[in-house]
Protein backbone atom coordinates (compact mmCIF):
# COMPACT_ATOMS: atom_id res chain seq x y z
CA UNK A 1 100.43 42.85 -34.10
CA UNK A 2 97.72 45.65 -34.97
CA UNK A 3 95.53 46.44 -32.61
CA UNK A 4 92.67 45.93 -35.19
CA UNK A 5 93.95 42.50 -34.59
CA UNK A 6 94.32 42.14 -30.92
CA UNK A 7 90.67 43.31 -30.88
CA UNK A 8 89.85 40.71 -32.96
CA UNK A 9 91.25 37.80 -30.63
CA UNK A 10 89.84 39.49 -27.65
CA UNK A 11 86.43 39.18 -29.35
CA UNK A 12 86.82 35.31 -29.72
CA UNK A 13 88.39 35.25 -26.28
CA UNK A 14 85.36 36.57 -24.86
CA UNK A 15 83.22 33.89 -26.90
CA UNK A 16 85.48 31.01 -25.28
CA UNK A 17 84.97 32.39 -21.67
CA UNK A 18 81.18 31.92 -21.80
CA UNK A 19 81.39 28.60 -20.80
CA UNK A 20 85.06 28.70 -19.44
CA UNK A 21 84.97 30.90 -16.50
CA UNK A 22 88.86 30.85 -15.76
CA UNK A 23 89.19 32.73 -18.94
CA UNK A 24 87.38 36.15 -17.70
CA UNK A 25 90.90 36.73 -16.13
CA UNK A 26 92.46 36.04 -19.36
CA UNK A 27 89.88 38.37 -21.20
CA UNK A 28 90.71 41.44 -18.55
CA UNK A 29 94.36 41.33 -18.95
CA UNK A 30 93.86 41.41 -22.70
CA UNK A 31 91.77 44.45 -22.08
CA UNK A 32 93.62 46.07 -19.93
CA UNK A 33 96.85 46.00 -22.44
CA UNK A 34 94.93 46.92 -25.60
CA UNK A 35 93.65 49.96 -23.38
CA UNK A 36 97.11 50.77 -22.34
CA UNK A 37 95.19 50.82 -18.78
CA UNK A 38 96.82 49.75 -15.03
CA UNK A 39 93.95 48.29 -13.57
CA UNK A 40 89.95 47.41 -14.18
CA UNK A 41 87.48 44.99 -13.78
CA UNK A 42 83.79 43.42 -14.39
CA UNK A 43 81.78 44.63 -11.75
CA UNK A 44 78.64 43.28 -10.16
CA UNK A 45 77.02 45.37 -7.55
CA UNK A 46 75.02 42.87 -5.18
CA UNK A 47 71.92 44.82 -3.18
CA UNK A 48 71.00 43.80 0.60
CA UNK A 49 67.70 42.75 1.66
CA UNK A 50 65.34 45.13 2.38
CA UNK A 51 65.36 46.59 5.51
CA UNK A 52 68.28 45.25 6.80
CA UNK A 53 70.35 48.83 6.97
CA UNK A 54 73.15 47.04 5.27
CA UNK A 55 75.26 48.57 1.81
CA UNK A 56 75.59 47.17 -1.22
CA UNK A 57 78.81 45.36 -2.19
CA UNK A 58 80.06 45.37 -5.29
CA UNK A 59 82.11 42.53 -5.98
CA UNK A 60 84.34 42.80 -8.84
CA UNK A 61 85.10 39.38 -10.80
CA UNK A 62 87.27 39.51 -12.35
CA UNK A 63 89.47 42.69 -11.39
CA UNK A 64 93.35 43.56 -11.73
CA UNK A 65 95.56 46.34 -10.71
CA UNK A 66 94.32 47.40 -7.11
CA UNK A 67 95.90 48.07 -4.46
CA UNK A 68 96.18 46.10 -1.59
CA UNK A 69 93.05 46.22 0.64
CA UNK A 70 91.63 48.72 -1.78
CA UNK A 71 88.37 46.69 -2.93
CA UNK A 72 87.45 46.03 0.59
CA UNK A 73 87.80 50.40 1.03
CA UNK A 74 86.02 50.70 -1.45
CA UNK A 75 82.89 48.65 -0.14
CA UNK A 76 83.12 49.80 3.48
CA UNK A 77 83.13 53.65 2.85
CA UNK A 78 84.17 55.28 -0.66
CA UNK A 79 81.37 53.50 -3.01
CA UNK A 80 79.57 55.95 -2.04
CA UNK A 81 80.93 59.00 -2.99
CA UNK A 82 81.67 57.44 -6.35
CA UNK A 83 79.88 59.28 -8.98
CA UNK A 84 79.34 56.55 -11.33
CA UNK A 85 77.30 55.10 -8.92
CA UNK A 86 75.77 57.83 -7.64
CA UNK A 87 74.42 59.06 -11.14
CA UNK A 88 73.80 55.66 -12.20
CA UNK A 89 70.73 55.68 -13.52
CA UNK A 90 71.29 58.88 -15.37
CA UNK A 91 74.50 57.47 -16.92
CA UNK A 92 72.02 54.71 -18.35
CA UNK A 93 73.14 51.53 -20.23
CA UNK A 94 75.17 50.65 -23.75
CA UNK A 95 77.77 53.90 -23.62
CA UNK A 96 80.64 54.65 -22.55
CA UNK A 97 81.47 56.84 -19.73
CA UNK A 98 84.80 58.69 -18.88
CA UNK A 99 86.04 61.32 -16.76
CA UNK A 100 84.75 63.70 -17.94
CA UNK A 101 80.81 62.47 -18.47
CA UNK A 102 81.01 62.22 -14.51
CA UNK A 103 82.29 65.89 -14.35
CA UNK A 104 79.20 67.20 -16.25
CA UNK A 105 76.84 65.58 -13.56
CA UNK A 106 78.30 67.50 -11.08
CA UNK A 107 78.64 70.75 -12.49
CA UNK A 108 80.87 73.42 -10.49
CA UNK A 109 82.31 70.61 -8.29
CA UNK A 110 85.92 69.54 -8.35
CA UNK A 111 86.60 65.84 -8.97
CA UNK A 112 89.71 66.49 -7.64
CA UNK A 113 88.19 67.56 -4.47
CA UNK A 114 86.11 64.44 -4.21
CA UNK A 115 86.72 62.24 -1.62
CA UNK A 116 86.33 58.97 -3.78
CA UNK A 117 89.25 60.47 -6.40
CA UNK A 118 91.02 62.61 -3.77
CA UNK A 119 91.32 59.63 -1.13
CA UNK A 120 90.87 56.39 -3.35
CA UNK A 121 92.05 57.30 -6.75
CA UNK A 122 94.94 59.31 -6.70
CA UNK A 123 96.65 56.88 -4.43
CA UNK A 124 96.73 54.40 -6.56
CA UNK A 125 97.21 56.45 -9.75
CA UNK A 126 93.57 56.64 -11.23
CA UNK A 127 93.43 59.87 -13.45
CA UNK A 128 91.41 58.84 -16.16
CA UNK A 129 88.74 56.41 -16.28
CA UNK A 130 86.75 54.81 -19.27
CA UNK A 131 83.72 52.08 -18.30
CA UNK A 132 79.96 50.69 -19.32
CA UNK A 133 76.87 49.90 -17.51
CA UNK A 134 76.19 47.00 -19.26
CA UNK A 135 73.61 45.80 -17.18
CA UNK A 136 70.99 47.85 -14.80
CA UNK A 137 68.29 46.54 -12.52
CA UNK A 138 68.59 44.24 -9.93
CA UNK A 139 72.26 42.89 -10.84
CA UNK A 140 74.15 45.70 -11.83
CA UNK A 141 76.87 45.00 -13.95
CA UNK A 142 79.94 47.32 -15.08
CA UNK A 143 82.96 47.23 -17.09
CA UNK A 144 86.02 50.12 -16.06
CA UNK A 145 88.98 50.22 -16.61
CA UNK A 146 91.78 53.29 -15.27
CA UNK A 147 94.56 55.05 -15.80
CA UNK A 148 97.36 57.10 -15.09
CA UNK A 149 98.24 60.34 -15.43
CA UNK A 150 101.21 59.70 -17.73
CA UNK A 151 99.12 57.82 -20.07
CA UNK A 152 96.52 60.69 -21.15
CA UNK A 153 92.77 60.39 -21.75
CA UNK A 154 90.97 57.84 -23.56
CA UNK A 155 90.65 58.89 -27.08
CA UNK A 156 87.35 58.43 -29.47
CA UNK A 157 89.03 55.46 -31.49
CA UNK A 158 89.75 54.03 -28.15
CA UNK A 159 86.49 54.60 -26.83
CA UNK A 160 84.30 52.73 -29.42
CA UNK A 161 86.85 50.08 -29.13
CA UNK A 162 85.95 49.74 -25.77
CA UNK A 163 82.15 50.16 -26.58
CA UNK A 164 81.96 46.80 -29.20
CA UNK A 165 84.24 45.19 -26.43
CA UNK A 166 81.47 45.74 -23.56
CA UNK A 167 79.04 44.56 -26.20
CA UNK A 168 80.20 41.53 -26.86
CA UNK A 169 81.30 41.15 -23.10
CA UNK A 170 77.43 41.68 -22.56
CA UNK A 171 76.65 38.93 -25.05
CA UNK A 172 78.95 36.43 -23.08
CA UNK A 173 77.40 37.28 -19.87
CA UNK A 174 73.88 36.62 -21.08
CA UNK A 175 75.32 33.73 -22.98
CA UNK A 176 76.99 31.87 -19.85
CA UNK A 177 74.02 32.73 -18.07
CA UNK A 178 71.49 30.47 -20.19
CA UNK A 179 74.40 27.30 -20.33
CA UNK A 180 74.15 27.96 -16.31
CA UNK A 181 70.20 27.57 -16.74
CA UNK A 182 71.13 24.37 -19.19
CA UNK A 183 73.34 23.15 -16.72
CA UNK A 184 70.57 22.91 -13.92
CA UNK A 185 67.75 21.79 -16.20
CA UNK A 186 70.41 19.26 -17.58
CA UNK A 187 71.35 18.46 -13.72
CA UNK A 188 67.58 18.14 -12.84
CA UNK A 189 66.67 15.87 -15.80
CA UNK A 190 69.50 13.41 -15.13
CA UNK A 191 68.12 13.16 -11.39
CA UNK A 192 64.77 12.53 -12.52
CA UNK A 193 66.13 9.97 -15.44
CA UNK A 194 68.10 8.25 -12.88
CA UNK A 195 64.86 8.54 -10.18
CA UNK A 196 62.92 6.34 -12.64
CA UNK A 197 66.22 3.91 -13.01
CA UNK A 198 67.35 4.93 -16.53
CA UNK A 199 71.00 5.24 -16.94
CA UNK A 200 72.26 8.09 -18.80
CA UNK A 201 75.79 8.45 -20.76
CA UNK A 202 76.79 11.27 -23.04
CA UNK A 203 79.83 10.09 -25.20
CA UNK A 204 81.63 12.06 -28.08
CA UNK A 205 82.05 9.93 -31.68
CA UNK A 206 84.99 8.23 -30.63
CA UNK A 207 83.16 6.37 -27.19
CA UNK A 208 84.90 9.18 -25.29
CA UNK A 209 83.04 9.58 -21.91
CA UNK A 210 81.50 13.36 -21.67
CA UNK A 211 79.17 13.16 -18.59
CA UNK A 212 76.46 10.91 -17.05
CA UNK A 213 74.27 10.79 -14.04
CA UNK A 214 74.75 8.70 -10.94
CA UNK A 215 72.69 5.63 -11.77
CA UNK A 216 75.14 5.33 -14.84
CA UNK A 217 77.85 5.63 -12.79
CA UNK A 218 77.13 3.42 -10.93
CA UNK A 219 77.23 0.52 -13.67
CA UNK A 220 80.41 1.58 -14.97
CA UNK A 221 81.80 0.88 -11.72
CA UNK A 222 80.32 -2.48 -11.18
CA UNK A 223 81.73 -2.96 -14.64
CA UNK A 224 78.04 -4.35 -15.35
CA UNK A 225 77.83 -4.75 -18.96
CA UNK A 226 79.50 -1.50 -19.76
CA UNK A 227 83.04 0.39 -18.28
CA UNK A 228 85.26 2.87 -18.51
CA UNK A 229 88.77 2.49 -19.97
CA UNK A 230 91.33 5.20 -20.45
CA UNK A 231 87.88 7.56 -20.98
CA UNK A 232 86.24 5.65 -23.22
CA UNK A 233 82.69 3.66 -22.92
CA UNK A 234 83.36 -0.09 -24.18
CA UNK A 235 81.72 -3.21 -23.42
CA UNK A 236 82.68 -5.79 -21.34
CA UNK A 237 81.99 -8.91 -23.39
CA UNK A 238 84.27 -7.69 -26.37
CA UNK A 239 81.47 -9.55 -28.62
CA UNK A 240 79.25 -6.28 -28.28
CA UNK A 241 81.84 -3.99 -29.13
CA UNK A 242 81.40 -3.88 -32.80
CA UNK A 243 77.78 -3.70 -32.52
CA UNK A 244 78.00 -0.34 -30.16
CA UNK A 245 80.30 1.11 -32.37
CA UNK A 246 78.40 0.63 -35.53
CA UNK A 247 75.47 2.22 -33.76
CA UNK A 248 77.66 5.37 -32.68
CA UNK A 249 78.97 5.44 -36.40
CA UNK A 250 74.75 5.40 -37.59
CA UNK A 251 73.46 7.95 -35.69
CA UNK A 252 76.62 10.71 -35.63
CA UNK A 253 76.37 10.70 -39.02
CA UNK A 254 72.84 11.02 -40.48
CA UNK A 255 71.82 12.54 -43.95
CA UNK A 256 72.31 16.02 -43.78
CA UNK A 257 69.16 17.99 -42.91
CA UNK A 258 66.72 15.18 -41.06
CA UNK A 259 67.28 14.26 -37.67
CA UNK A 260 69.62 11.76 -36.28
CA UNK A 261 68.17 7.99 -36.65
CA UNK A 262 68.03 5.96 -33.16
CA UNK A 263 69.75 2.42 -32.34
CA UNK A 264 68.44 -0.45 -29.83
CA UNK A 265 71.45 -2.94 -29.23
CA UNK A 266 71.19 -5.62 -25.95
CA UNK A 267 74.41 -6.13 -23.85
CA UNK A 268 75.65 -9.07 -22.60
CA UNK A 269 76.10 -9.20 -18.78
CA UNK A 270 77.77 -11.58 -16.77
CA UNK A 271 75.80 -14.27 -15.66
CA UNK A 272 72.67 -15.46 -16.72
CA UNK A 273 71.05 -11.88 -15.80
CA UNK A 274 69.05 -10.06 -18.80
CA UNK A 275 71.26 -8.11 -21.40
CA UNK A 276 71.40 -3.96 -21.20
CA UNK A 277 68.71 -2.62 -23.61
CA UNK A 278 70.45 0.08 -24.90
CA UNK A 279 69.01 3.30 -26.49
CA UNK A 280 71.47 4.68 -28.76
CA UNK A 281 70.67 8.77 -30.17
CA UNK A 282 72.19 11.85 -30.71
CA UNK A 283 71.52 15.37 -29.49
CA UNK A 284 72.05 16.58 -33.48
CA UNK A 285 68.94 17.12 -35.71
CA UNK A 286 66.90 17.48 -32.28
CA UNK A 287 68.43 19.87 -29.85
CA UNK A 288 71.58 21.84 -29.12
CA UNK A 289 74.36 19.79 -27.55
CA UNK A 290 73.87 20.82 -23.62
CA UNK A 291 76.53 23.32 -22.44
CA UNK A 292 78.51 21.00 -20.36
CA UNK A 293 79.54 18.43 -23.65
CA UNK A 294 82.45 19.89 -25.98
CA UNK A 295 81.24 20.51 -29.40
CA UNK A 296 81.91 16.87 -30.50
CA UNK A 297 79.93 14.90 -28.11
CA UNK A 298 76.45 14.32 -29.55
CA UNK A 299 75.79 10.59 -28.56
CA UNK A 300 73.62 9.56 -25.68
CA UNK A 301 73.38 6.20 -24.66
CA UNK A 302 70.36 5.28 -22.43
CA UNK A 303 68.83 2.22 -20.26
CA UNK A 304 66.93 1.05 -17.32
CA UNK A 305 68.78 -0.09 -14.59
CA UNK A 306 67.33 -1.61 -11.41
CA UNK A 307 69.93 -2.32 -8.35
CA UNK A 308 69.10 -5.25 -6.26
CA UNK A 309 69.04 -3.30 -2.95
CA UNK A 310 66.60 -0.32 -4.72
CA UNK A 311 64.04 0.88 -2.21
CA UNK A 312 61.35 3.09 -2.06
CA UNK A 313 60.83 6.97 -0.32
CA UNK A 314 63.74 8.26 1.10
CA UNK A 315 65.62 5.13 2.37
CA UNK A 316 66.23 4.78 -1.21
CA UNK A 317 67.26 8.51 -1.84
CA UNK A 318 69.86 8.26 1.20
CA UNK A 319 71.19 4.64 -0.11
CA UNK A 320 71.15 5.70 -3.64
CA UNK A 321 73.28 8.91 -3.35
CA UNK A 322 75.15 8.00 0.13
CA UNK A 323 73.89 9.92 2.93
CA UNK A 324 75.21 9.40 5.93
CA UNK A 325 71.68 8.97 9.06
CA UNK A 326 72.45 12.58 10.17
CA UNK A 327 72.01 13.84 6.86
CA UNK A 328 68.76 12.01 5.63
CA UNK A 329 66.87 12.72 9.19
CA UNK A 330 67.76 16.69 8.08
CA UNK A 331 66.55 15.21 4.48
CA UNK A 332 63.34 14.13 6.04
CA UNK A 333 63.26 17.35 8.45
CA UNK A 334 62.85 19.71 5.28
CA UNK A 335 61.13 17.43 3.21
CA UNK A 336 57.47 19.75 3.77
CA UNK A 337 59.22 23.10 2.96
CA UNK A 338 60.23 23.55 6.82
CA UNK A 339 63.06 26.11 7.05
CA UNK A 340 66.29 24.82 7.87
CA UNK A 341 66.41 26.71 11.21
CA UNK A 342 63.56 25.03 12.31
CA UNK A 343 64.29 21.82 11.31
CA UNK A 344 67.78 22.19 13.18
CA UNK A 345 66.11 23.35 16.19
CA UNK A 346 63.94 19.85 16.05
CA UNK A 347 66.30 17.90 15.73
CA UNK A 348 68.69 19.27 18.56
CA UNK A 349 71.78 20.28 16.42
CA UNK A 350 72.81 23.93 15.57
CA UNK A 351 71.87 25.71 12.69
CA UNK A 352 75.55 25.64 11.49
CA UNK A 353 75.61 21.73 11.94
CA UNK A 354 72.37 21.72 9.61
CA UNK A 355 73.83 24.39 7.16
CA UNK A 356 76.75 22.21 7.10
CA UNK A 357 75.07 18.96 6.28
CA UNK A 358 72.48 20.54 3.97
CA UNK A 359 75.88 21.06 2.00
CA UNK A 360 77.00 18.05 2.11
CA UNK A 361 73.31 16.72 0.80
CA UNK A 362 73.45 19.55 -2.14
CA UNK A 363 76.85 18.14 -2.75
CA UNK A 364 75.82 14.18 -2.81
CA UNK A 365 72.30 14.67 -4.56
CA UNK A 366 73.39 17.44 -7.03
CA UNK A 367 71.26 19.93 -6.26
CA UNK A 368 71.39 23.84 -5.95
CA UNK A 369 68.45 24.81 -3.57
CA UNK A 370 66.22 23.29 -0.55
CA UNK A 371 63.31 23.34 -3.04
CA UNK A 372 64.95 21.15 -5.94
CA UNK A 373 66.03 18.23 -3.07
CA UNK A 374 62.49 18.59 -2.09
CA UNK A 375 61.52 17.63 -6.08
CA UNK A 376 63.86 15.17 -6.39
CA UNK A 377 62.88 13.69 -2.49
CA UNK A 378 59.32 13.44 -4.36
CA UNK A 379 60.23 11.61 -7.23
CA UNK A 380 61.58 8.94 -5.15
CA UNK A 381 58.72 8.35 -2.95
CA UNK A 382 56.16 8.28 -6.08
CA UNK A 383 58.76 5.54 -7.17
């Protein structure tokens, strides 16, 4: 295979990996053998607080080709007699940097000499180096790759292949970055959906589940008008079935250029108990499918749900989502914005026990960050 076409597949490898992450590995060994290089990586360099004395750290994610203990050496002593990062700024953004740009910043010195190369490099057979700020700022970001001695310099052909690699290894970061935003707006607007006791399911054309928030859940396990079998949505009382799929049919497949119609269907549930008042729409004609649905889901069902023991304020937050007493009294004890420490220290446990908990809460209630349980702790006592 040409090269010209191994570029080309690395380019739509890098496209998948935006919302794949255990492909970045995938895209770095592809690199590193179009390259003809032994080792590289995608590096983020991660700051310290101010005033704490501490170094940065630059973590590399992913990276190949190291030695042993090597990264860790790098971060406790020789990052900083690494001229790359030492001339960072200079080096700028969007070109690529070898060898011998690093050489010209330090005019009359000899790389060789340099502790980084001398002590770091040469042991593990880095002669030649190619790499790409891609990002500067407060996240750093970098793309190098090395090699040996035997291999020779990186040509001109090889460097711009490199160059429209970083770019569109750029355009994937930024990418993945905005489906993580989707994913916590998505993640928030389920809690809040499922707050006011609507039931949200995302489903492909074929009744495939795709995701769904915890009130939803929670019906497909009672098996309460709707459940899951072999991954697919159906109905319970088979008589709905051809109703829901007609309505899935409808609005996956509207007239091309105007938005998706909307469906209202009632399911039966068992008993005498009111039927499911279904909302049936799709995502196309109105807004890109969110990041976490494969490119064929596009059909959201939606309903209000109320369960029999639903309470108000945070009794109904800790029975709704499962937390255990210790963790809704640490619920309750940052519920105003105080700091965890504090709120460990009043209740008697250690700050590790709270860290630990708080975890388990994040983990329970889907959230990310003291402040968005705090939002969602709201919603439920405005209930």
């Amino acid at each position: 295979m040409s090269d010209d076409r191994r570029e080309d597949d690395l380019h739509d490898l890098i496209v998948e990996a935006t919302d794949r992450a255990e492909l970045w590995s995938d895209v770095l060994t592809a690199l590193l053998n179009l390259s003809n290089s032994i080792s590289g990586g995608l590096y983020i360099r991660l700051d310290p607080p101010p005033g704490t004395g501490q170094d940065p750290v630059v973590q590399a994610i992913p990276f190949q080709g190291y030695g042993a203990g090597m990264m860790e050496s790098y971060n406790a002593h020789y990052h900083a007699f690494n001229p790359a990062e030492v001339h960072r700024d200079q080096l700028g953004t969007g070109r690529v940097i070898t060898e011998l740009d690093l050489a010209a910043l330090t005019p009359g010195a000899d790389l060789n000499n340099n502790e980084f190369f001398y002590d770091w490099c040469r042991p593990q057979n880095f002669h030649y180096a190619m790499g790409e700020n891609l990002l500067n700022g407060e996240t750093p970001l970098t793309l190098w790759v090395n090699r040996g001695v035997e291999a020779g310099s990186y040509g001109e052909k090889e460097q711009q292949r490199f160059h429209r690699l970083a770019r569109s290894i750029l355009q994937a970061v930024r990418t993945s970055e905005r489906l993580g935003q989707a994913h916590q707006e998505l993640d928030a607007l389920r809690q809040a959906l499922g707050a006011q006791g609507l039931a949200v399911l995302a489903l492909d054309r074929s009744l495939r589940l795709r995701s769904l928030n915890s009130l939803a859940e929670e019906v497909l396990r009672r098996e309460d008008g709707l459940r899951l079998r072999a991954g697919r949505v159906e109905t319970v009382d088979p008589r709905d079935a051809p109703a829901l799929e007609k309505a899935v049919s409808e609005v996956s497949a509207p007239i091309l250029g105007l938005a998706s119609p909307e469906a209202e269907l009632a399911i039966r549930r068992a008993g005498a108990r009111e039927p499911l008042k279904v909302s049936v729409t799709s995502t196309r004609g109105r807004i890109a499918a969110p990041a976490s649905f494969d490119a064929s889901v596009a059909i959201v069902l939606m309903f209000r749900y109320e369960m029999a023991n639903r309470r108000n304020g945070l009794a109904a937050l800790g029975a709704h989502f499962g937390l255990t007493p210790a963790e809704l009294r640490l619920t309750a004890g940052i519920a105003n914005g105080t700091p965890l420490r504090e709120a460990a220290l009043r209740l008697g446990i250690s700050y590790e026990t709270a860290r630990s908990q708080l975890k388990a809460v994040f983990s329970k209630t889907q959230t990310r960050r003291q402040v968005e349980l705090v939002s969602l702790l709201a919603i439920w006592q405005n209930l």
